[in-house]
C-alpha atoms as a PDB file:
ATOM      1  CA  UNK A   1      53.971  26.137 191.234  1.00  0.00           C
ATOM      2  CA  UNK A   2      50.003  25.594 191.614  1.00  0.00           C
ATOM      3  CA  UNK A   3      47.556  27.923 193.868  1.00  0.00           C
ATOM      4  CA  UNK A   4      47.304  24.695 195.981  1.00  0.00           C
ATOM      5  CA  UNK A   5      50.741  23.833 196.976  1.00  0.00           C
ATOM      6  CA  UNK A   6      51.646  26.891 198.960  1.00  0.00           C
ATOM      7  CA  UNK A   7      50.634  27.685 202.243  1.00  0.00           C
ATOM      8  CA  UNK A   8      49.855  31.387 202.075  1.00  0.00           C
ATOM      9  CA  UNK A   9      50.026  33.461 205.572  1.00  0.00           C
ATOM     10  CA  UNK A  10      47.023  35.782 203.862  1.00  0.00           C
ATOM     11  CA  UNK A  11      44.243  34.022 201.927  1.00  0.00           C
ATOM     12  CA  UNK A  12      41.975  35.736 200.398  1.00  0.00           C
ATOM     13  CA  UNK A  13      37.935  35.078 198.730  1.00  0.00           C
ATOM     14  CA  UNK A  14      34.871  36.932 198.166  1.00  0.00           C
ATOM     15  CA  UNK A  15      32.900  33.368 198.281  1.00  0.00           C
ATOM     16  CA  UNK A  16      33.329  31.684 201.759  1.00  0.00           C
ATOM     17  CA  UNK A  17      34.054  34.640 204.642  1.00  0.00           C
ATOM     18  CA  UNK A  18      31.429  34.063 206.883  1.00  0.00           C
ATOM     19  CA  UNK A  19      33.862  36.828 209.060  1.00  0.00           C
ATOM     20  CA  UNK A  20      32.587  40.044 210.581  1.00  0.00           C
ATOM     21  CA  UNK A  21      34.895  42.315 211.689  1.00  0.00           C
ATOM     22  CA  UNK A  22      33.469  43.734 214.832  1.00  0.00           C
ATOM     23  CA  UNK A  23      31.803  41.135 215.953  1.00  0.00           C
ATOM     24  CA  UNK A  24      32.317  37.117 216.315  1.00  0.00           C
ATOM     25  CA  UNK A  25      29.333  34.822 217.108  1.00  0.00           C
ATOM     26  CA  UNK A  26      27.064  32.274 215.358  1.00  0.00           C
ATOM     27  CA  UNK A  27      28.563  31.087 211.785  1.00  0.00           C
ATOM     28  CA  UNK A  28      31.263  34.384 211.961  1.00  0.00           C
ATOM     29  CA  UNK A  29      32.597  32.333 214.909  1.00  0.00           C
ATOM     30  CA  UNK A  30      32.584  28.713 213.159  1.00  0.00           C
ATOM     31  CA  UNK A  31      33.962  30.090 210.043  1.00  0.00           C
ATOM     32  CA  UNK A  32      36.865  31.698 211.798  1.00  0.00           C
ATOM     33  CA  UNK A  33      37.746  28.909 213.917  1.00  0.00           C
ATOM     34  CA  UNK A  34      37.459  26.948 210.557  1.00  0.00           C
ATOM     35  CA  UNK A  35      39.689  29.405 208.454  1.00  0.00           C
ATOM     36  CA  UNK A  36      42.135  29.197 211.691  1.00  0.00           C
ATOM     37  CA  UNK A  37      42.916  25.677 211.850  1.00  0.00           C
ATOM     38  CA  UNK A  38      43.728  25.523 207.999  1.00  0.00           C
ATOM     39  CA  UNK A  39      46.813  28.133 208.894  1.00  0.00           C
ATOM     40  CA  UNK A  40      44.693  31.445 207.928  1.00  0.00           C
ATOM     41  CA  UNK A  41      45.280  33.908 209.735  1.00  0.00           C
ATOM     42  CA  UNK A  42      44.112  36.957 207.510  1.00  0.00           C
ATOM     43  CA  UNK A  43      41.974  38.049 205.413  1.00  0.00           C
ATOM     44  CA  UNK A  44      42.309  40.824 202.301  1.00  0.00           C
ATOM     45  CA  UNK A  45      38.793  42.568 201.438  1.00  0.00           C
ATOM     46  CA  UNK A  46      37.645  45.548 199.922  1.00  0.00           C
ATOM     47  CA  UNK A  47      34.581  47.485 200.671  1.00  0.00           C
ATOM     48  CA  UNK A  48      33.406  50.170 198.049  1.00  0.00           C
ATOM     49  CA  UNK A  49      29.890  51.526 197.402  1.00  0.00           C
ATOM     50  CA  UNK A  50      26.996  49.488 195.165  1.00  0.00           C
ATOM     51  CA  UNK A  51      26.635  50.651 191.735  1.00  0.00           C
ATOM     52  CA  UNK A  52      22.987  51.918 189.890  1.00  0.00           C
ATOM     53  CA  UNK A  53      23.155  49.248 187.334  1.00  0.00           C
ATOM     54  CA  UNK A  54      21.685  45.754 188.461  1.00  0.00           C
ATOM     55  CA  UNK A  55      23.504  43.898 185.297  1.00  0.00           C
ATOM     56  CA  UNK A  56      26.804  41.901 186.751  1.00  0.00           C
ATOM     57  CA  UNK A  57      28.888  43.506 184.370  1.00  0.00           C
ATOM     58  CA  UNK A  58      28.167  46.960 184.408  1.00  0.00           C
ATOM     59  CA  UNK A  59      30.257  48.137 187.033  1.00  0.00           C
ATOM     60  CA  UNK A  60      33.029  50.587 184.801  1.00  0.00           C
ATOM     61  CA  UNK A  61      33.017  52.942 182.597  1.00  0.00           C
ATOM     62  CA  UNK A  62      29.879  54.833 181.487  1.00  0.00           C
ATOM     63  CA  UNK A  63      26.685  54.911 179.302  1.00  0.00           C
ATOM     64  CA  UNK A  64      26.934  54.923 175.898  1.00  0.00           C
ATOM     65  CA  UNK A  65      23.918  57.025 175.290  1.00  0.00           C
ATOM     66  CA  UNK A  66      25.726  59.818 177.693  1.00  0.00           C
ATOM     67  CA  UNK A  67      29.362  59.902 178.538  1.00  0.00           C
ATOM     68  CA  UNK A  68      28.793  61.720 181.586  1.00  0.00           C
ATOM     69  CA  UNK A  69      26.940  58.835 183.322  1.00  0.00           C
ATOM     70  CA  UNK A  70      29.519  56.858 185.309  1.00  0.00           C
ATOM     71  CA  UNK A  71      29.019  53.283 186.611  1.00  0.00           C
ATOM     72  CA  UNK A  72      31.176  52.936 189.060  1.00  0.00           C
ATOM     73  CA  UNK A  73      30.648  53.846 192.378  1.00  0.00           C
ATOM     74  CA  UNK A  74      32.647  56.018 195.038  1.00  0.00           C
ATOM     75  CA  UNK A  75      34.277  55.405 198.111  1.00  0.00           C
ATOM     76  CA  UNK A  76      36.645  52.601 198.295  1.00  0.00           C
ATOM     77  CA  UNK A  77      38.885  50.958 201.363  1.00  0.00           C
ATOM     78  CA  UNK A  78      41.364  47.757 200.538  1.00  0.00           C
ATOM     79  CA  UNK A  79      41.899  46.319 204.388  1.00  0.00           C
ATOM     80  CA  UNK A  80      43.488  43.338 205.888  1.00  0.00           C
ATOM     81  CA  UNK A  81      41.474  41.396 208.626  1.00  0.00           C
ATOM     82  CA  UNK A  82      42.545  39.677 211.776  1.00  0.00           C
ATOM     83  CA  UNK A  83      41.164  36.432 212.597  1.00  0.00           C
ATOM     84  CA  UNK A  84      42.799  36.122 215.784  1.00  0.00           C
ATOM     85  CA  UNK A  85      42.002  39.507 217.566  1.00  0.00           C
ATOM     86  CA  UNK A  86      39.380  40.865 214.974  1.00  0.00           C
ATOM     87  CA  UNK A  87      41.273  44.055 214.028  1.00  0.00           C
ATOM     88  CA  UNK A  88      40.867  45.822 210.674  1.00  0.00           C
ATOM     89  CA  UNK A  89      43.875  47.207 209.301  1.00  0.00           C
ATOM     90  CA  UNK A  90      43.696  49.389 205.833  1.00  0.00           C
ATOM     91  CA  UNK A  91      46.371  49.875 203.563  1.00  0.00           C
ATOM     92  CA  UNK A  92      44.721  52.029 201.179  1.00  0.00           C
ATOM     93  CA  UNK A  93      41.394  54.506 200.688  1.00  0.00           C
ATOM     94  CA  UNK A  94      40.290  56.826 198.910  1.00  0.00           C
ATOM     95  CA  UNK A  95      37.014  58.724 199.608  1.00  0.00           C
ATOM     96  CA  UNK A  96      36.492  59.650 195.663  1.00  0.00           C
ATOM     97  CA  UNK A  97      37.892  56.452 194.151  1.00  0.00           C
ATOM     98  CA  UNK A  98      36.974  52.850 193.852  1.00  0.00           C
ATOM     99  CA  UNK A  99      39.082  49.782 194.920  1.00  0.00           C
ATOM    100  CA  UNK A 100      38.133  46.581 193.652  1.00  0.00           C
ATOM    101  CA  UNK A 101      38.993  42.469 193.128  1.00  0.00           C
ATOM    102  CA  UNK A 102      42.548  42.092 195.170  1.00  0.00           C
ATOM    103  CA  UNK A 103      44.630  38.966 194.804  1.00  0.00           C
ATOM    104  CA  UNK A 104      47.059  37.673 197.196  1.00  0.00           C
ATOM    105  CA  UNK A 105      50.697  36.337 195.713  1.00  0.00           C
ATOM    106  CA  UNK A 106      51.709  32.874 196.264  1.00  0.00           C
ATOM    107  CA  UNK A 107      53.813  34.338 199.059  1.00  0.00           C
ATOM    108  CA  UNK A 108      51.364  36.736 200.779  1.00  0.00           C
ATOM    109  CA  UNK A 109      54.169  38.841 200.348  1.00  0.00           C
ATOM    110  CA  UNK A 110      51.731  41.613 198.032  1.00  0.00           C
ATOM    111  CA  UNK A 111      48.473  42.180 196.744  1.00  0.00           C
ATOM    112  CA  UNK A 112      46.714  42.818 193.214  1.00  0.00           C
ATOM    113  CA  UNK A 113      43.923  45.093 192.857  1.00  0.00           C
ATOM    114  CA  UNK A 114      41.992  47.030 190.432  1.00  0.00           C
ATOM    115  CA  UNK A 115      41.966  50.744 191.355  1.00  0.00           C
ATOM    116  CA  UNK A 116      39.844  53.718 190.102  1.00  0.00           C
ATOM    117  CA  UNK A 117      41.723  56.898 191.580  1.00  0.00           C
ATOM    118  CA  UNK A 118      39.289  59.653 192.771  1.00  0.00           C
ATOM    119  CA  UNK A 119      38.321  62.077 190.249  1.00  0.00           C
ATOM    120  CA  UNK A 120      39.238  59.854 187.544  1.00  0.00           C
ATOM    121  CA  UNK A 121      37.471  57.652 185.056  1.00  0.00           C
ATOM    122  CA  UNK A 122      39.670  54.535 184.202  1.00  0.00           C
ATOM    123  CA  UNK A 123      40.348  51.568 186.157  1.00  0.00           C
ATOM    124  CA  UNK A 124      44.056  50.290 186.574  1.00  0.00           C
ATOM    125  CA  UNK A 125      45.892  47.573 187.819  1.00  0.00           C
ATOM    126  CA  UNK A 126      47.949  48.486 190.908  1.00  0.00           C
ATOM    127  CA  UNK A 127      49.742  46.062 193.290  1.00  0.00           C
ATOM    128  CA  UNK A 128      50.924  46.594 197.112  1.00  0.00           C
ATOM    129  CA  UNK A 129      52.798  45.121 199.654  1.00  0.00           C
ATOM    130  CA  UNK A 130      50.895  43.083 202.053  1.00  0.00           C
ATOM    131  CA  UNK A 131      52.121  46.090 205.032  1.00  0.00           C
ATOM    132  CA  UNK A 132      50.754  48.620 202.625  1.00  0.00           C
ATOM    133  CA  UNK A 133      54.200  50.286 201.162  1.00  0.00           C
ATOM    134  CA  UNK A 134      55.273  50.658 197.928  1.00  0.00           C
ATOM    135  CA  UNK A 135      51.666  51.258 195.996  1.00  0.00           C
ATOM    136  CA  UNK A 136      53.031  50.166 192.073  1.00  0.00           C
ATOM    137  CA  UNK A 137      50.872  51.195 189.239  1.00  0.00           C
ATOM    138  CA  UNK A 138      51.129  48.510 186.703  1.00  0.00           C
ATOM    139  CA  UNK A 139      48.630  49.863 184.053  1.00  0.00           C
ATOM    140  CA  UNK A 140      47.752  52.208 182.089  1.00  0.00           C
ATOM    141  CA  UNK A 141      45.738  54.419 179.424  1.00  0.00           C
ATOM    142  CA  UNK A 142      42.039  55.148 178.798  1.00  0.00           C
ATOM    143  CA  UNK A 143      40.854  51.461 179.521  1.00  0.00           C
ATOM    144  CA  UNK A 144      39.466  49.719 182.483  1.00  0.00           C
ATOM    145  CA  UNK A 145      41.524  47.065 183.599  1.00  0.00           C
ATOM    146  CA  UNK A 146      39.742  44.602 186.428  1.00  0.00           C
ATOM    147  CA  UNK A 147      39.093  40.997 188.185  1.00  0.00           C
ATOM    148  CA  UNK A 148      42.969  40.762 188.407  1.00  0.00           C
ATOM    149  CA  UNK A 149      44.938  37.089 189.622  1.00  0.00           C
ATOM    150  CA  UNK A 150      48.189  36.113 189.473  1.00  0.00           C
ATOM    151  CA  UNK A 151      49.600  33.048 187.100  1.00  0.00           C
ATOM    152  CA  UNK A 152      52.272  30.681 188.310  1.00  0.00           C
ATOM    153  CA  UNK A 153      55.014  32.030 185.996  1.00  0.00           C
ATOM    154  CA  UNK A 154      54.626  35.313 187.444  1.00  0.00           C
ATOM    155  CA  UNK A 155      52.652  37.049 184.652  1.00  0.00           C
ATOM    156  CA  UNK A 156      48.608  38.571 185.690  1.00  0.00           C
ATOM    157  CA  UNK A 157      45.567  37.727 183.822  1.00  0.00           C
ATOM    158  CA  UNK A 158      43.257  40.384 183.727  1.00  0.00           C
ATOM    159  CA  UNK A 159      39.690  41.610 182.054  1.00  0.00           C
ATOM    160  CA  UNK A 160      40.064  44.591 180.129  1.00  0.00           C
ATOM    161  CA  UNK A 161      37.867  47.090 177.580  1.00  0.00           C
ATOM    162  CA  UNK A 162      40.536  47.693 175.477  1.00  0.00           C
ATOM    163  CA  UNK A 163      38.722  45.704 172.786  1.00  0.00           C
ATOM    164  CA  UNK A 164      36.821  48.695 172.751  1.00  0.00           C
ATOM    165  CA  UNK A 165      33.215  46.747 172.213  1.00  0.00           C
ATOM    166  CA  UNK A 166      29.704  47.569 173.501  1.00  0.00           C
ATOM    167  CA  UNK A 167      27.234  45.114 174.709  1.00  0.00           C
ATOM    168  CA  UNK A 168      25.037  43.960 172.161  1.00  0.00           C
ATOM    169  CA  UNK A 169      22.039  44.768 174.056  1.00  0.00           C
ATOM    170  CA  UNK A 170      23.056  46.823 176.618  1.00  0.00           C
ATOM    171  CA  UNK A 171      24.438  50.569 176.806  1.00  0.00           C
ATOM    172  CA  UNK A 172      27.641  49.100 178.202  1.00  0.00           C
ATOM    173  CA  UNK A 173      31.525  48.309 177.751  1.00  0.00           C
ATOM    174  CA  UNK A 174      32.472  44.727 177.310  1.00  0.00           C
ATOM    175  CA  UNK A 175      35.406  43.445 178.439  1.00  0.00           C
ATOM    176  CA  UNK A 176      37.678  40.791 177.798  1.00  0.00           C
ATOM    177  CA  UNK A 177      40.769  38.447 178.981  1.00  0.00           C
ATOM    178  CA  UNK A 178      44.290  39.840 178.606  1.00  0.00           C
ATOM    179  CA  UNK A 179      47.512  38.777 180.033  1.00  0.00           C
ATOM    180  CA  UNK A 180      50.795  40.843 181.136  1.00  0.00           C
ATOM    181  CA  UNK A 181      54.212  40.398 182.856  1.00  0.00           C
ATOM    182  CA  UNK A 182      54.476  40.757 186.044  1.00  0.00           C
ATOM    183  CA  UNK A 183      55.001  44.463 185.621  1.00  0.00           C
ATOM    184  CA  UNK A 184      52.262  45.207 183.448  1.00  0.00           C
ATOM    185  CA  UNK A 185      53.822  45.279 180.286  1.00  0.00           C
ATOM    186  CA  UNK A 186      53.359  43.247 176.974  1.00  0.00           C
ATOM    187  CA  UNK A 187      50.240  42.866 176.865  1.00  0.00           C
ATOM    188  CA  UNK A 188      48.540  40.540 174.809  1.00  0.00           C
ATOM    189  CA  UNK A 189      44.639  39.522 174.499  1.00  0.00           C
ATOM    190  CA  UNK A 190      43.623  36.110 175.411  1.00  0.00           C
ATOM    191  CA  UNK A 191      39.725  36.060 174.824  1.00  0.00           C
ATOM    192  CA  UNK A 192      38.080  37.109 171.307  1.00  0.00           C
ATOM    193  CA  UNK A 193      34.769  36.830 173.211  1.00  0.00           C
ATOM    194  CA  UNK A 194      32.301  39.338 171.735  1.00  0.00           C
ATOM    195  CA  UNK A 195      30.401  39.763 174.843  1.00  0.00           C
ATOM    196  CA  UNK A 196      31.729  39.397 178.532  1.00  0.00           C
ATOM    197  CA  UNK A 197      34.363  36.966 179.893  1.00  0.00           C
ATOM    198  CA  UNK A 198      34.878  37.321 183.637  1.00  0.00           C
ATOM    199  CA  UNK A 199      36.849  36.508 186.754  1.00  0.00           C
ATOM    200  CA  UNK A 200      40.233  34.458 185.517  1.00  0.00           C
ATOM    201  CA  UNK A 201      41.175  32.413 187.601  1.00  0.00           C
ATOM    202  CA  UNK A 202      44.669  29.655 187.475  1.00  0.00           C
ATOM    203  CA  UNK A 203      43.773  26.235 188.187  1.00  0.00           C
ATOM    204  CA  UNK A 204      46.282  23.864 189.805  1.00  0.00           C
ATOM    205  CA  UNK A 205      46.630  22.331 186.637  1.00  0.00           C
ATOM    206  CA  UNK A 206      48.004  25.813 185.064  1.00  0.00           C
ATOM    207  CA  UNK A 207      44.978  25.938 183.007  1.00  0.00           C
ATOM    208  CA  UNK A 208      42.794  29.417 183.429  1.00  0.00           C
ATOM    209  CA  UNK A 209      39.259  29.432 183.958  1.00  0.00           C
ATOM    210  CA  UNK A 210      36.686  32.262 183.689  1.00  0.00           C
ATOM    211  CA  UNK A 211      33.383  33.079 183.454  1.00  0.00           C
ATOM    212  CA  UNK A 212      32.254  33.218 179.214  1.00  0.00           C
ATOM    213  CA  UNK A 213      28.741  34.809 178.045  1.00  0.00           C
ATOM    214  CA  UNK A 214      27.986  33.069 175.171  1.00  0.00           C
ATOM    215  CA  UNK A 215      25.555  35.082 172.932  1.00  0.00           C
ATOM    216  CA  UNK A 216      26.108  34.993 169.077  1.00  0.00           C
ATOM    217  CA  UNK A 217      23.740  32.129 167.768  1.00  0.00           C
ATOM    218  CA  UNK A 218      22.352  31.265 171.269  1.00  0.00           C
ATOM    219  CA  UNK A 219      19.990  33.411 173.575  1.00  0.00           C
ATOM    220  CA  UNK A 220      21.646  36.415 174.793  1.00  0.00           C
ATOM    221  CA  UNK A 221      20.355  35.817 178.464  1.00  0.00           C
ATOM    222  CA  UNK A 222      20.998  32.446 179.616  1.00  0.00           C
ATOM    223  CA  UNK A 223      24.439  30.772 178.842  1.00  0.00           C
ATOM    224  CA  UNK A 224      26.987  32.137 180.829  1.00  0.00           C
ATOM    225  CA  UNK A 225      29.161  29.411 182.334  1.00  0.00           C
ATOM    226  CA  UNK A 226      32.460  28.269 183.168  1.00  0.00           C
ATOM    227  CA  UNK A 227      35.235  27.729 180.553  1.00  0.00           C
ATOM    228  CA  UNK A 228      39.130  27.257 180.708  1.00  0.00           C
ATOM    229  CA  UNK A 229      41.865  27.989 178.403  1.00  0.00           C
ATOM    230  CA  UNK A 230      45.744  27.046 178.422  1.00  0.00           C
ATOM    231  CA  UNK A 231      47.421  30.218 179.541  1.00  0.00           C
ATOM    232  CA  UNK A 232      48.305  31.234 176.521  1.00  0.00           C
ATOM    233  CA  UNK A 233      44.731  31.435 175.548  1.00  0.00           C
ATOM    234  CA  UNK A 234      44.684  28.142 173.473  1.00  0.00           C
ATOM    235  CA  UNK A 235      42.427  25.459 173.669  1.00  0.00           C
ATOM    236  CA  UNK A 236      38.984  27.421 175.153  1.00  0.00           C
ATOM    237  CA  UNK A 237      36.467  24.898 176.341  1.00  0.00           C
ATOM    238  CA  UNK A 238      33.683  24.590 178.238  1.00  0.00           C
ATOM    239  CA  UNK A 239      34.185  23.653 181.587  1.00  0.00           C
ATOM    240  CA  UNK A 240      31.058  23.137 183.302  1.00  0.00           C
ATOM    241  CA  UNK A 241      26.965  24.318 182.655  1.00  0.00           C
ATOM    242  CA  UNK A 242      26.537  25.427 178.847  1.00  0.00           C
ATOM    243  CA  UNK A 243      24.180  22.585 177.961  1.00  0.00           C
ATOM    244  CA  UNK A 244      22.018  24.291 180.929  1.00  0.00           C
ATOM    245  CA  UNK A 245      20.806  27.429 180.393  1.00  0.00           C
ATOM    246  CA  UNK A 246      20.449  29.997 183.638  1.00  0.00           C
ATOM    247  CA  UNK A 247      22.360  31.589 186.205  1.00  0.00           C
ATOM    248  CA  UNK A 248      25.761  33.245 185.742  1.00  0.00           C
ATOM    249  CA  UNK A 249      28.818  31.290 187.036  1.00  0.00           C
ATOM    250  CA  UNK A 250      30.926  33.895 188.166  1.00  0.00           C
ATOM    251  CA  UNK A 251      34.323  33.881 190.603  1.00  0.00           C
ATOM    252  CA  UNK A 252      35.145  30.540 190.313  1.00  0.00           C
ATOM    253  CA  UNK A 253      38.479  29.652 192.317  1.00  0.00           C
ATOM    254  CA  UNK A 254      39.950  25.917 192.948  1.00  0.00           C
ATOM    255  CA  UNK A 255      39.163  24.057 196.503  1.00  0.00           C
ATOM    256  CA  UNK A 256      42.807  23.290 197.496  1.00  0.00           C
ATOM    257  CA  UNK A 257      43.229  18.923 197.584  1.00  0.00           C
ATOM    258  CA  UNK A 258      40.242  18.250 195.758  1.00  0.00           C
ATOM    259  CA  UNK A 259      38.763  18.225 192.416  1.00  0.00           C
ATOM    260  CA  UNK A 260      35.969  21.155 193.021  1.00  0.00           C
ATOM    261  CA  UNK A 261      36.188  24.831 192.549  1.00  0.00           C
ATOM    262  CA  UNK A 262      33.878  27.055 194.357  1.00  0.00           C
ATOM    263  CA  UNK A 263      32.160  30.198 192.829  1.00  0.00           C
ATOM    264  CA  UNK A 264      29.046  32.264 192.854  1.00  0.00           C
ATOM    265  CA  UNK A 265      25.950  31.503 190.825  1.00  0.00           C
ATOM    266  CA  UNK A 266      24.047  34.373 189.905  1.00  0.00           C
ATOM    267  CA  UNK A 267      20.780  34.097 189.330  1.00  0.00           C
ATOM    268  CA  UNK A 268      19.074  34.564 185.797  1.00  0.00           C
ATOM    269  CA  UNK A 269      21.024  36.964 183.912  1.00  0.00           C
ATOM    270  CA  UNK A 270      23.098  37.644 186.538  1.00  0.00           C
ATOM    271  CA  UNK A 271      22.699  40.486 189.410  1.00  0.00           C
ATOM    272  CA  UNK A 272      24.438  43.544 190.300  1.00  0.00           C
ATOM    273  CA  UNK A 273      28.115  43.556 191.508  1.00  0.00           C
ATOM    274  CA  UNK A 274      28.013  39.146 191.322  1.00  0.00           C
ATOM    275  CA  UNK A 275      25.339  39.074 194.010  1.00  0.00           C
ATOM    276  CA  UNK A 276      24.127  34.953 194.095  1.00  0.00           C
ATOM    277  CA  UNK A 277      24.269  31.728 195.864  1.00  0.00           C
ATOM    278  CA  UNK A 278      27.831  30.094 196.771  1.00  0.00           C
ATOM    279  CA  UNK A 279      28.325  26.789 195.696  1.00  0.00           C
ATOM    280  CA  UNK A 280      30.417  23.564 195.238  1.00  0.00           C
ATOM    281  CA  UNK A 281      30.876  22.505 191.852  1.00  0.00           C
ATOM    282  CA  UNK A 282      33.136  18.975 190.025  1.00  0.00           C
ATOM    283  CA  UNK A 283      33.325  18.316 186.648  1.00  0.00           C
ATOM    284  CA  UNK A 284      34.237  14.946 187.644  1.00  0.00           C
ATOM    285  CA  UNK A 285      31.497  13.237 185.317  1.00  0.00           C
ATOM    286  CA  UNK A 286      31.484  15.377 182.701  1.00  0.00           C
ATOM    287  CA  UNK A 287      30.699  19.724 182.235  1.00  0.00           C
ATOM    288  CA  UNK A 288      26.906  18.750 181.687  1.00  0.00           C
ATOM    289  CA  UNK A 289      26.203  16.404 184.709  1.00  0.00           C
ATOM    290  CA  UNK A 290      24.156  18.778 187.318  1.00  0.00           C
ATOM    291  CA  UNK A 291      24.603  15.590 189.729  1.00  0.00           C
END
């Protein structure tokens, strides 16, 4: 089963909601009629407060020069949206906490979402039904696990800091690709990046792609790009950009019935919380053609 062969009844993307929820007019109104004659009817979003840092990956955990600086930020709501009528519904928030990434199951049936409880440290992987009942905790310990999707067999791929490294040149946590069942449990590393690797993603050809920083040997500011991997972590390649230094190609998800995937470029080394450009990208000729 591929992302593009189901016809979910709630979609979900951070790159191409041109949606407002109180108000419909201008683009909001052409992107909802748009969304609505392709069968989508909602739309899962978080909201949650900006962090300090203005590096894309230094969102969780803490300095490393003082423990009791936190990156993350408070407040966090995980809501469904109503094309149709407009209405925002939310199944979960928590005033202290931080909700983050949710990914909607081949079915619509539940959602994946990373999930800072307030007054706590450590981000987890939790998943919920799509009506908000029966809130599952799927991992745990003193790591942040984040940028959650689901794989075709039923398993999650995930980013994680339980490789327990620091950015080379930053005061930061790095984290890296793991996989689990579809519970949480046995879980194995995919990516022996020593810097970041971001944003997972399954292709329709099962293959998973993500964003990789490469650093050792290169500059450590300008090649971050998009690479795949089999799902069982075999076979990493590049995928598009890492002839081309600049910009951080981050969020990349598949455009169903074609051969493009759309994503966010952000600029130079990257911004805070993925802020950038969306755009339209094909490797049809080739993961160095900028044509």
């Amino acid at each position: 089963m591929s992302n593009t062969t189901m016809k979910l009844p709630i979609f979900i993307t951070a790159l191409v909601v041109l949606i407002s929820a109180t108000a419909f007019g201008g683009q909001e109104d052409l992107g909802r009629k748009l969304l609505l004659e392709q069968g989508c009817e909602q739309i899962v979003f978080v909201s949650r407060g900006q962090v300090a840092d203005g590096h894309w990956y230094a969102n969780i955990g803490y300095y490393s020069c003082d423990k009791e600086t936190k990156l993350y930020s408070n407040g966090g709501h995980l809501c469904i949206l109503n094309l149709k009528t407009g209405a925002v519904t939310t199944l979960l928030e928590d005033k202290n906490g931080t909700i983050r990434d949710p990914a909607v199951y081949y079915s619509g049936e539940k959602i994946l979402f990373s999930y800072r409880k307030g007054h706590s440290d450590n981000f987890h992987l939790y998943e919920i039904n799509s009506d908000g009942s029966q809130l599952t905790q799927l991992t745990f310990g003193s790591y942040d696990d984040y940028e959650p999707s689901y794989q075709p067999d039923g398993g999650i791929v995930f980013v994680s800091t339980r490789a327990k490294r620091w950015v080379n040149c930053w005061l930061t946590q790095v984290g890296t690709i793991y996989q689990s069942d579809s519970a949480g449990k046995n879980i194995r590393q995919l990516s022996p990046n020593l810097e970041q690797d971001n944003t997972p993603w399954t292709l329709p050809d099962g293959r998973v792609m993500y964003q990789r920083w490469e650093y050792i040997d290169r500059s450590q500011m300008v090649f971050h790009h998009l690479w795949t991997m089999n799902p069982d972590g075999t076979e990493q390649k590049i995928y598009y950009g890492n002839k081309h230094p600049g910009g951080v190609l981050i969020d990349a998800k598949p455009v169903p019935a074609s051969d493009e995937v759309i994503l966010i470029e952000s600029p130079g080394h990257g911004r805070r919380d993925h802020a950038g450009k969306v755009i339209l990208l094909s490797n049809a000729n080739g993961p160095d053609d900028l044509k």
